[in-house]
N, C-alpha and C. Protein backbone atom coordinates (compact mmCIF):
# COMPACT_ATOMS: atom_id res chain seq x y z
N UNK A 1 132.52 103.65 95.24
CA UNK A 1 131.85 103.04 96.36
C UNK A 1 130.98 101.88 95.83
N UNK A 2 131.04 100.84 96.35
CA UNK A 2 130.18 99.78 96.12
C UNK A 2 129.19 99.76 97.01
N UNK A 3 127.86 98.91 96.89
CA UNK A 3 127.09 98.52 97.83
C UNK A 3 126.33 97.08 97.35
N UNK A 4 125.05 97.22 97.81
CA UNK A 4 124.20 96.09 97.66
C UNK A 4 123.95 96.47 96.42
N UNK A 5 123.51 95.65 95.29
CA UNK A 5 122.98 96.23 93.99
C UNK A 5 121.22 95.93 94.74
N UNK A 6 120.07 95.82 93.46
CA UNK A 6 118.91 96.33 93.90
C UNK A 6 118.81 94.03 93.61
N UNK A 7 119.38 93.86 93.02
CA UNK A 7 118.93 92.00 92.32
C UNK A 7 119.48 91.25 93.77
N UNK A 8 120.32 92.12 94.61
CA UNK A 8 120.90 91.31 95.76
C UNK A 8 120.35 91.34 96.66
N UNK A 9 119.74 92.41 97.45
CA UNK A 9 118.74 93.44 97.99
C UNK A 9 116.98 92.69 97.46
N UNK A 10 116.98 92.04 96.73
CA UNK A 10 115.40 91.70 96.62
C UNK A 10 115.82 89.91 96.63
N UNK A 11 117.18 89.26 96.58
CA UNK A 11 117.85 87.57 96.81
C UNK A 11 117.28 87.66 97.96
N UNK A 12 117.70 88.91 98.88
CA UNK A 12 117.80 88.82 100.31
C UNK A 12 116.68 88.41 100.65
N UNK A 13 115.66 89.67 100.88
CA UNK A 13 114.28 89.56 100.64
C UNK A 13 113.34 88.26 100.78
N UNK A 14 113.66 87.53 99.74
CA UNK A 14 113.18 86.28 99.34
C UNK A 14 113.58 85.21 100.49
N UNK A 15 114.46 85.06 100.85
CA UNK A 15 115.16 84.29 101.77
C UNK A 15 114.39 84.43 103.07
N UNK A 16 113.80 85.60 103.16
CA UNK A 16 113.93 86.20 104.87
C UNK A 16 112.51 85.40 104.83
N UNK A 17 112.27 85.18 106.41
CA UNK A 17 110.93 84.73 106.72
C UNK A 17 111.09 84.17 107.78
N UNK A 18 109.61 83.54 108.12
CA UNK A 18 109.66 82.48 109.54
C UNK A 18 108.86 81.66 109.01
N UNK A 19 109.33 80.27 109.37
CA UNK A 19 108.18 79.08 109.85
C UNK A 19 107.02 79.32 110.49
N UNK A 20 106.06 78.56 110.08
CA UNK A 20 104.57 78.91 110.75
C UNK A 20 105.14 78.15 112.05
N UNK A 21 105.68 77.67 112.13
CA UNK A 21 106.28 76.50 113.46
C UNK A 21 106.80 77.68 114.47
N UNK A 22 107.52 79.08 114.12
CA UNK A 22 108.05 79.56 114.71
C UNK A 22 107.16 80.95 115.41
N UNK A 23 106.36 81.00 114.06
CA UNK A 23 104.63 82.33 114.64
C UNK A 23 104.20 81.82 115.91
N UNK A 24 104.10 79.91 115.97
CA UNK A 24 103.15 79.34 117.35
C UNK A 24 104.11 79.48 118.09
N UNK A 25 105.07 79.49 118.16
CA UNK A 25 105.93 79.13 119.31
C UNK A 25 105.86 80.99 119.65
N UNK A 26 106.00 81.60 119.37
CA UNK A 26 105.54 83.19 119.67
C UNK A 26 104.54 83.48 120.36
N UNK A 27 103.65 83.48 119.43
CA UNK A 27 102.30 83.12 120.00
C UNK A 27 101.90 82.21 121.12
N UNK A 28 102.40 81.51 121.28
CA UNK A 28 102.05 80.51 122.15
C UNK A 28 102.83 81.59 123.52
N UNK A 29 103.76 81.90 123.61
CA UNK A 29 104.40 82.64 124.95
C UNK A 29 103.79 83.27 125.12
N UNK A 30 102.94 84.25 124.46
CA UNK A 30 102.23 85.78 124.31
C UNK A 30 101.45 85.05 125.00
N UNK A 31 100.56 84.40 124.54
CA UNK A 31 99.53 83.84 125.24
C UNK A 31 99.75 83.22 127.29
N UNK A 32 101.14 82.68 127.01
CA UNK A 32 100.90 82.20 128.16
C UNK A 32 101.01 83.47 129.37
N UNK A 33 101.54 84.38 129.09
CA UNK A 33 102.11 85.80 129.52
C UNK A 33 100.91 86.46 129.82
N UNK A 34 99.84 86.60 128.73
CA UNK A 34 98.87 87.15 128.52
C UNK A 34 97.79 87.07 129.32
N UNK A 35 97.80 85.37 129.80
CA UNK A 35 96.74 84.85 130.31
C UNK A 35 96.93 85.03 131.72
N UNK A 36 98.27 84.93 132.03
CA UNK A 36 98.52 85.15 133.93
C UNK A 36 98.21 86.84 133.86
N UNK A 37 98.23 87.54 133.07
CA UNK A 37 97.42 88.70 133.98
C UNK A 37 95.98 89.08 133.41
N UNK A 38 95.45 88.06 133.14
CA UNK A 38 94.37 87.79 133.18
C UNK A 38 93.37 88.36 131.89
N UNK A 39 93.99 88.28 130.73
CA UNK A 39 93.34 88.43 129.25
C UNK A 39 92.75 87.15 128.82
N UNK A 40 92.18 87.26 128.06
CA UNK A 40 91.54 86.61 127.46
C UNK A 40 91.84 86.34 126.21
N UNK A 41 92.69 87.21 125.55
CA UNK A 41 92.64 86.78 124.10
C UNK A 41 94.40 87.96 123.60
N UNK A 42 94.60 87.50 122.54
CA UNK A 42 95.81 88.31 122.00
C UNK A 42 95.34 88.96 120.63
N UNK A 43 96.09 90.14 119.95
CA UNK A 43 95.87 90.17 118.39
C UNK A 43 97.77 90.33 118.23
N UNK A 44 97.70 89.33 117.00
CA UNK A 44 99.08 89.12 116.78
C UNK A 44 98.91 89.32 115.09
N UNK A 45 100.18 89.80 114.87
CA UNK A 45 100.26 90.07 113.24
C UNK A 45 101.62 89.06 112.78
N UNK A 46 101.01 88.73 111.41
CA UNK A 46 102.26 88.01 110.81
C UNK A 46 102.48 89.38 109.60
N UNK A 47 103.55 89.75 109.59
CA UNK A 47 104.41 90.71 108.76
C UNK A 47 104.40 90.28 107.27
N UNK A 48 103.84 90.80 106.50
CA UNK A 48 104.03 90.09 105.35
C UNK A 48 105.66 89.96 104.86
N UNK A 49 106.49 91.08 105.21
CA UNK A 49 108.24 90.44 104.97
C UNK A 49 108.40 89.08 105.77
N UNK A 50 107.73 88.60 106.42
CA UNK A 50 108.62 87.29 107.25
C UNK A 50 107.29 86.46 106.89
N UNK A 51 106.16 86.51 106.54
CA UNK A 51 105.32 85.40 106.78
C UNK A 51 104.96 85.72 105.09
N UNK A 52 104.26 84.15 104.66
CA UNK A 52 103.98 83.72 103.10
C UNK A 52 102.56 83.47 103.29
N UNK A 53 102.20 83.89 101.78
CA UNK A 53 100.74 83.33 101.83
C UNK A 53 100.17 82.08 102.60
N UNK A 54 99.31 82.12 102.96
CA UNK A 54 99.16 80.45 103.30
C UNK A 54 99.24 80.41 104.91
N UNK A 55 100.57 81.26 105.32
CA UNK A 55 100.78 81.07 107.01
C UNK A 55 99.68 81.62 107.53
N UNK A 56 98.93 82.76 107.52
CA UNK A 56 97.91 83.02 108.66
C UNK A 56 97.09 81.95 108.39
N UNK A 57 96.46 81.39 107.81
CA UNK A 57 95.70 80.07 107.46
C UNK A 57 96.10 79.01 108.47
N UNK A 58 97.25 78.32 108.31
CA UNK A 58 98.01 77.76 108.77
C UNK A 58 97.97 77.56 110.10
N UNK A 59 98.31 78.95 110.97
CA UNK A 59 98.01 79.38 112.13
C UNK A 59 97.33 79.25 112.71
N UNK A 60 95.87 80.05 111.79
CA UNK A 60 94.60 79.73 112.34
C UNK A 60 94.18 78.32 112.47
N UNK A 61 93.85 77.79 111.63
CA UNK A 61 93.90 75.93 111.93
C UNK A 61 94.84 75.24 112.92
N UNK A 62 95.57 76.22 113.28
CA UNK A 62 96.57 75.36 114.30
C UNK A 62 95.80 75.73 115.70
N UNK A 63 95.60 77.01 115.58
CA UNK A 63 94.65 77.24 117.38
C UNK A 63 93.62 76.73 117.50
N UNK A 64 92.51 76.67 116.42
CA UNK A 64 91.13 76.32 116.18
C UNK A 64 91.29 74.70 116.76
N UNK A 65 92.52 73.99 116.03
CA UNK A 65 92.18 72.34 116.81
C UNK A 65 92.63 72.24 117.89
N UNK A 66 92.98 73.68 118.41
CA UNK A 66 93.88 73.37 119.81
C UNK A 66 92.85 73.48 120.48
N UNK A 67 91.52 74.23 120.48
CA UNK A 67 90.26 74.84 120.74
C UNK A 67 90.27 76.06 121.23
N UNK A 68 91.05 76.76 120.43
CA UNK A 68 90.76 78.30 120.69
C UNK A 68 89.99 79.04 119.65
N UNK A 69 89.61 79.80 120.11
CA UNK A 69 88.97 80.67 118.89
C UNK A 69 89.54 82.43 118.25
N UNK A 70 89.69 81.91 116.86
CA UNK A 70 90.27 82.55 116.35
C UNK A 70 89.43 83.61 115.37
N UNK A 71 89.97 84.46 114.86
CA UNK A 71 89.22 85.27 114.60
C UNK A 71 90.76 86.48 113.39
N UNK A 72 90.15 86.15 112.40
CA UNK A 72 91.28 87.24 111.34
C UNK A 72 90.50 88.27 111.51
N UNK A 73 91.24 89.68 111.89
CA UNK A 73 90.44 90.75 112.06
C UNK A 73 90.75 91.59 110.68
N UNK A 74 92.07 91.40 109.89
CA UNK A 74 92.51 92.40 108.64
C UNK A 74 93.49 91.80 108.04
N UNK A 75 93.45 92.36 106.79
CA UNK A 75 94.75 91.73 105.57
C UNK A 75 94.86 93.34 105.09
N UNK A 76 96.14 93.49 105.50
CA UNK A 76 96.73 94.47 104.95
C UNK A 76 97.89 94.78 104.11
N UNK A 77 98.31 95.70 103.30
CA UNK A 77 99.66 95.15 102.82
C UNK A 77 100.41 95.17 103.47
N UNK A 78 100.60 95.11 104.88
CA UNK A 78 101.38 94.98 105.35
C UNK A 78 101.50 93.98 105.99
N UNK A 79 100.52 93.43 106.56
CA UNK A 79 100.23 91.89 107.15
C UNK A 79 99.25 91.20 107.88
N UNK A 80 99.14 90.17 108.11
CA UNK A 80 97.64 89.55 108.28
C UNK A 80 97.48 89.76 109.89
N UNK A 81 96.41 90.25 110.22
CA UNK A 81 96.04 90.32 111.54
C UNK A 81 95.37 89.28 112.48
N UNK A 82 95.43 88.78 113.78
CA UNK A 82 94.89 87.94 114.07
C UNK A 82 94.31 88.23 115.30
N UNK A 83 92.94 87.68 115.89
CA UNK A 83 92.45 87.71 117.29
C UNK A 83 92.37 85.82 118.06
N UNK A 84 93.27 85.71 118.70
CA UNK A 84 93.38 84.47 119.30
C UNK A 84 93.09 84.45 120.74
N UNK A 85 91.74 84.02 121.28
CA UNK A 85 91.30 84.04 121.97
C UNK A 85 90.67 82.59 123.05
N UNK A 86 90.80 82.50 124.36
CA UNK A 86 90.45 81.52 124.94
C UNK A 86 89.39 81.35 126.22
């Protein structure tokens, strides 16, 4: 029986992710969804398998000049947490 070896299985890995271009465009729906029933704010996580150092950063500077206020609530190993609020 063959399968994935473990060097192909961690190629993969490496490859996988999202654009910070593609977190806002997420985020950005959540929000608009969010706001017609009448919230105020979202907490959204970037996954550390799909998102790279640097992206919650990224993110955050992207709402902050939009003028929202943002707010990192946790860094976990599993992934960065966010409170995006308006």
């Amino acid at each position: 029986m063959t399968g994935i070896t473990p060097d192909q299985a961690r190629a993969n890995a490496d490859l996988a992710g999202r654009t910070t271009g593609e977190f806002i465009q997420d985020f950005d729906l959540s929000i608009d969804a969010n706001s017609r029933k009448g919230e105020r704010r979202i907490v959204v996580s970037l996954p550390r398998g799909l998102a790279r150092e640097g992206q919650a950063e990224a993110v955050m500077t992207h709402y902050q000049d939009r003028g929202y206020m943002v707010e990192q609530l946790s860094v976990t190993g599993q992934a960065w947490h966010l409170q995006i609020g308006w």
